[in-house]
Structures are given as structure tokens and as C-alpha cells.
Protein backbone atom coordinates (compact mmCIF):
# COMPACT_ATOMS: atom_id res chain seq x y z
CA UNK A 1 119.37 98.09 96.11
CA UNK A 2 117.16 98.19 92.93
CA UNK A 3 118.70 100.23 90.03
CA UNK A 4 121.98 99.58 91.23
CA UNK A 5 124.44 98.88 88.03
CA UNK A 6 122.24 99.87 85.78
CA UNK A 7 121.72 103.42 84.27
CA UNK A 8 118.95 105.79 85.52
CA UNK A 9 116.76 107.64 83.00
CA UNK A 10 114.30 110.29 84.16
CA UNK A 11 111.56 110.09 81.82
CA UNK A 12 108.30 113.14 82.68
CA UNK A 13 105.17 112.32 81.07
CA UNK A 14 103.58 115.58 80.45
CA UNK A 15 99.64 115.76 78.87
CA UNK A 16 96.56 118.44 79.41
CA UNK A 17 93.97 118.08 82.10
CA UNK A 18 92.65 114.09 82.03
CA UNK A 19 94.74 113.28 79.00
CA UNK A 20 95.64 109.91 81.46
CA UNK A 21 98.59 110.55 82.87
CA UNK A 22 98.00 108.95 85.73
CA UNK A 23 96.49 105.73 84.24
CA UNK A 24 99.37 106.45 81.86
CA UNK A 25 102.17 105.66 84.75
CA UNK A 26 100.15 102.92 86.77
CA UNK A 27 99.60 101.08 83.59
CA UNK A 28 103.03 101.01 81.98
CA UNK A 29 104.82 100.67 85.48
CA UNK A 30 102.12 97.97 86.16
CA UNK A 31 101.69 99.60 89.75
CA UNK A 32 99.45 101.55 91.41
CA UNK A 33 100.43 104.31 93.24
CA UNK A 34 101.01 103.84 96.94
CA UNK A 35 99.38 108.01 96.96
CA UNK A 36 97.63 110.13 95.08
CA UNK A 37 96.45 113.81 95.46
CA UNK A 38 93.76 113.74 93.91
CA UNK A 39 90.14 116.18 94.43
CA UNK A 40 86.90 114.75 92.39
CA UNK A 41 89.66 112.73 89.76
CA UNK A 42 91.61 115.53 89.13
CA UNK A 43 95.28 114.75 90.07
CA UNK A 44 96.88 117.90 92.25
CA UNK A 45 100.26 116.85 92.58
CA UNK A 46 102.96 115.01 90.56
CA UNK A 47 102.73 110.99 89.90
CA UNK A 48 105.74 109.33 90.50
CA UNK A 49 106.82 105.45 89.62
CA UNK A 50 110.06 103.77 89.03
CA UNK A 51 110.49 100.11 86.72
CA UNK A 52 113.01 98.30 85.56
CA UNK A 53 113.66 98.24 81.80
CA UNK A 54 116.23 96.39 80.26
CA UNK A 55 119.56 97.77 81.44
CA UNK A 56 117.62 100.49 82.83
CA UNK A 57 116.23 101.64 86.14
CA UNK A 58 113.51 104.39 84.86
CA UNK A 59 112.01 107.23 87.17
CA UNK A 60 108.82 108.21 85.58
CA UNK A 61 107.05 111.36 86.75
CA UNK A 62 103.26 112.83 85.44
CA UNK A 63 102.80 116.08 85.60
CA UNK A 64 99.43 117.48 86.88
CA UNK A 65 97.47 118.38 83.78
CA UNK A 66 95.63 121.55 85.41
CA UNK A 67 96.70 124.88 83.95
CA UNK A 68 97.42 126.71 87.62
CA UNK A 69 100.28 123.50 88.33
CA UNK A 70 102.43 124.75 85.53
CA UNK A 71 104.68 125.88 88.02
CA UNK A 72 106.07 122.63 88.24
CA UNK A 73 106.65 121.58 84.61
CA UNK A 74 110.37 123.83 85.23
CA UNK A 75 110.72 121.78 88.55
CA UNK A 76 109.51 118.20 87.28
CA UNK A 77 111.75 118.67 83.77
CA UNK A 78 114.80 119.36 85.55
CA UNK A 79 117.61 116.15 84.25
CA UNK A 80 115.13 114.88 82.19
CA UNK A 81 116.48 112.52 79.52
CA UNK A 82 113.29 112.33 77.56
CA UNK A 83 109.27 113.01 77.67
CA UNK A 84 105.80 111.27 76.90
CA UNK A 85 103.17 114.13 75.44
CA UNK A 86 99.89 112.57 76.35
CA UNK A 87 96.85 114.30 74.19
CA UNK A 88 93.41 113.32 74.97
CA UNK A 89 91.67 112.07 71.94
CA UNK A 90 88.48 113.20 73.33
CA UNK A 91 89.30 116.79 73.34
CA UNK A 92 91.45 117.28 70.63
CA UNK A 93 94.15 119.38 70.66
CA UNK A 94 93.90 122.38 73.50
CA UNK A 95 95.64 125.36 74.00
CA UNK A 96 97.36 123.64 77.06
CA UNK A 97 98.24 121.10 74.37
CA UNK A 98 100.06 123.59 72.50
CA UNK A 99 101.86 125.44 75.15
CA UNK A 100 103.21 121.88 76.23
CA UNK A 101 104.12 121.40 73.14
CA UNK A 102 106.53 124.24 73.05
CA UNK A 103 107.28 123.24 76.10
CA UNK A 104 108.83 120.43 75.85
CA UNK A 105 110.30 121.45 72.26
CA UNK A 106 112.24 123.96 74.08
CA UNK A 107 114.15 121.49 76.25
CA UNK A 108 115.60 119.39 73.76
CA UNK A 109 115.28 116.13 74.60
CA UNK A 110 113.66 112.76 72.87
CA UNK A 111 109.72 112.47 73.09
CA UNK A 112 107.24 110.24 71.82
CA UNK A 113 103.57 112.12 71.37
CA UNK A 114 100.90 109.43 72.78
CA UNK A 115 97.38 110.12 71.48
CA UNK A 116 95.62 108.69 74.20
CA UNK A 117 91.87 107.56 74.98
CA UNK A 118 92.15 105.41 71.31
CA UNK A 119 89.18 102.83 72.45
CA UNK A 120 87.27 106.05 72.72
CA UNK A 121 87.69 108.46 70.09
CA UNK A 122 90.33 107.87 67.16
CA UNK A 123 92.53 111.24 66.27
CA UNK A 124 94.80 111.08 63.30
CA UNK A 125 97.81 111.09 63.58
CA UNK A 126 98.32 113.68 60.65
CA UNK A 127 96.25 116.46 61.99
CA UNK A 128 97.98 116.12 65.57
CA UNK A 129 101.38 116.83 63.48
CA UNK A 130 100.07 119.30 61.25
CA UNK A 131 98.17 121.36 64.02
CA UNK A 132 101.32 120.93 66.62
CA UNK A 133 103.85 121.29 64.00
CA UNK A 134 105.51 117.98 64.89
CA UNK A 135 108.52 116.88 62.47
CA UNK A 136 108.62 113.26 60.93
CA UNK A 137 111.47 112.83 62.96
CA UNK A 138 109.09 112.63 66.20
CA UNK A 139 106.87 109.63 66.66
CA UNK A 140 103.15 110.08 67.16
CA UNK A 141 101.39 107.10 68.37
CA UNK A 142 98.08 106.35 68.38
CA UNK A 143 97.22 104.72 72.60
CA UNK A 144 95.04 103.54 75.00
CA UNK A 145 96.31 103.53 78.99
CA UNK A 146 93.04 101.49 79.74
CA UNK A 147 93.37 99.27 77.12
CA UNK A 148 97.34 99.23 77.11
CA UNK A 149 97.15 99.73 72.74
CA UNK A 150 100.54 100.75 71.91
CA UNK A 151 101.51 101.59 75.47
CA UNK A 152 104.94 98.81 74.96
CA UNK A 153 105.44 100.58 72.05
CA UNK A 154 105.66 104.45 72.89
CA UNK A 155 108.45 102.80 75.51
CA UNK A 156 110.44 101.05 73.04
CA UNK A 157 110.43 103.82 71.11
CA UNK A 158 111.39 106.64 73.55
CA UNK A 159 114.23 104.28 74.93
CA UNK A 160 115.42 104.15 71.58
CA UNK A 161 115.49 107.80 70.90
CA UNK A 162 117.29 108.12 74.69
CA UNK A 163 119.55 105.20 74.46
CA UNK A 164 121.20 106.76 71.03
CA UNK A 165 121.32 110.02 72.50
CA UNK A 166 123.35 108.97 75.16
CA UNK A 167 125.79 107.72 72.74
């Protein structure tokens, strides 16, 4: 059975309406997804991959991004052991951006903020801190899903920050 032996993290990738979350997962897991529900590119349920990583077997879920499926962020964060924040470059930072923001804050575990759509529009790094009042301690990454910039790299880094809290 795959996964067996090794540990399982539950990792939720969480972003605003078409910050990529869905490219996001297919990318990184280097699958597509067997199902979407999706209406005119707008995803109405919850993506859901799984990959092996190192020692790890990883169960990745995306949130949807619309405002009304915030009912499941509770549901989807349930044993998560850490979170990718997905902002879309090409909007800036929303007031859905925010509210994630606290969002995740409030359940305490490792994240890595992705600041994605980077071949498209470049957003520092330094005003996505400043205006979501993100401490040095939390990485902010500059990405691309359709590019895969830095994608490798927001994973290293948020298996880091999960590996040595499970220490």
C-alpha cells in the first residue's frame, strides 16, 4: 500500500478566488486530477492529491477560493500539520486574502505564503508582509504554478517548518 511506513502529513493549500490552487496541486503533485467540480473555471469543491516526499506520504487538499465555500476551511483544516497561502499577484491582496490570513494564523501551524501568478505580475514580497502583518519568521515566496518558479522550494520549506515541529 503506498504511504505505508512512512509518516502522513496533511498539508491544505488555502488562496482567494483563482489565486491557482488548483494548478497549485496538479503541478507540485505532477498529476492531474482524476475530478474536478468546476463551473466556467471556478473550482466548487475541494482539490485533493497525495505524493510521496522523502520519508513522507503527503495529503494535499485546495480549498475552493469562492467566498460562499468558507464553510469548509473548519472542515478541510481539521489535523492539518501545515498550510500553503496562495495570493494572486494579479489582484493583490483582497479582503478574502486577509480573512485567510487570520485564518490560518489562528490554527497554529507552519505555512509558507506563495505569491503566485510571478510570470505575470511581480508583488513584493515586503508589501505582502507589511499589509498581512506576516513575521520574518514566516517565509513569503515569490511563485509561478504554470511556470513551476519556486514551486520545489515553498515544499522544502514547509517540510522543514513541519518536520521540526514534529520534533
Amino acid at each position: 500500500m503506498e504511504g505505508e511506513n512512512k509518516g502522513i502529513i496533511k498539508i491544505v493549500v488555502f488562496g482567494a478566488l483563482d489565486a491557482g490552487k488548483t494548478t497549485f496541486v496538479e503541478t507540485i503533485s505532477g498529476k492531474k486530477l482524476l475530478m474536478k467540480g468546476e463551473f466556467e473555471r471556478i473550482t466548487n469543491s475541494f482539490d485533493f492529491v497525495q505524493l510521496d516526499y522523502d520519508n513522507y506520504f503527503i495529503q494535499m487538499f485546495a480549498t475552493p477560493g469562492h467566498r460562499r465555500f468558507s464553510f469548509m476551511w473548519n472542515t478541510l483544516a481539521i489535523g492539518m500539520d501545515g498550510a500553503i497561502f496562495l495570493i494572486d499577484s494579479t489582484v493583490g491582496i483582497s479582503p478574502v486574502d486577509k480573512e485567510l490570513m487570520a485564518f490560518i494564523k489562528n490554527h497554529n501551524v507552519p505555512y509558507v505564503v506563495a505569491i503566485n501568478k510571478d510570470d505575470l505580475v511581480h508583488l513584493s514580497q515586503e508589501n505582502v508582509r507589511e499589509e498581512l502583518e506576516i513575521s520574518d519568521e514566516v517565509s513569503v515566496i515569490n511563485t509561478s504554478s504554470v511556470t513551476k518558479q519556486n514551486l520545489d522550494l515553498v515544499m522544502e520549506t514547509l517540510m522543514m517548518n513541519i518536520t521540526n515541529t514534529k520534533q
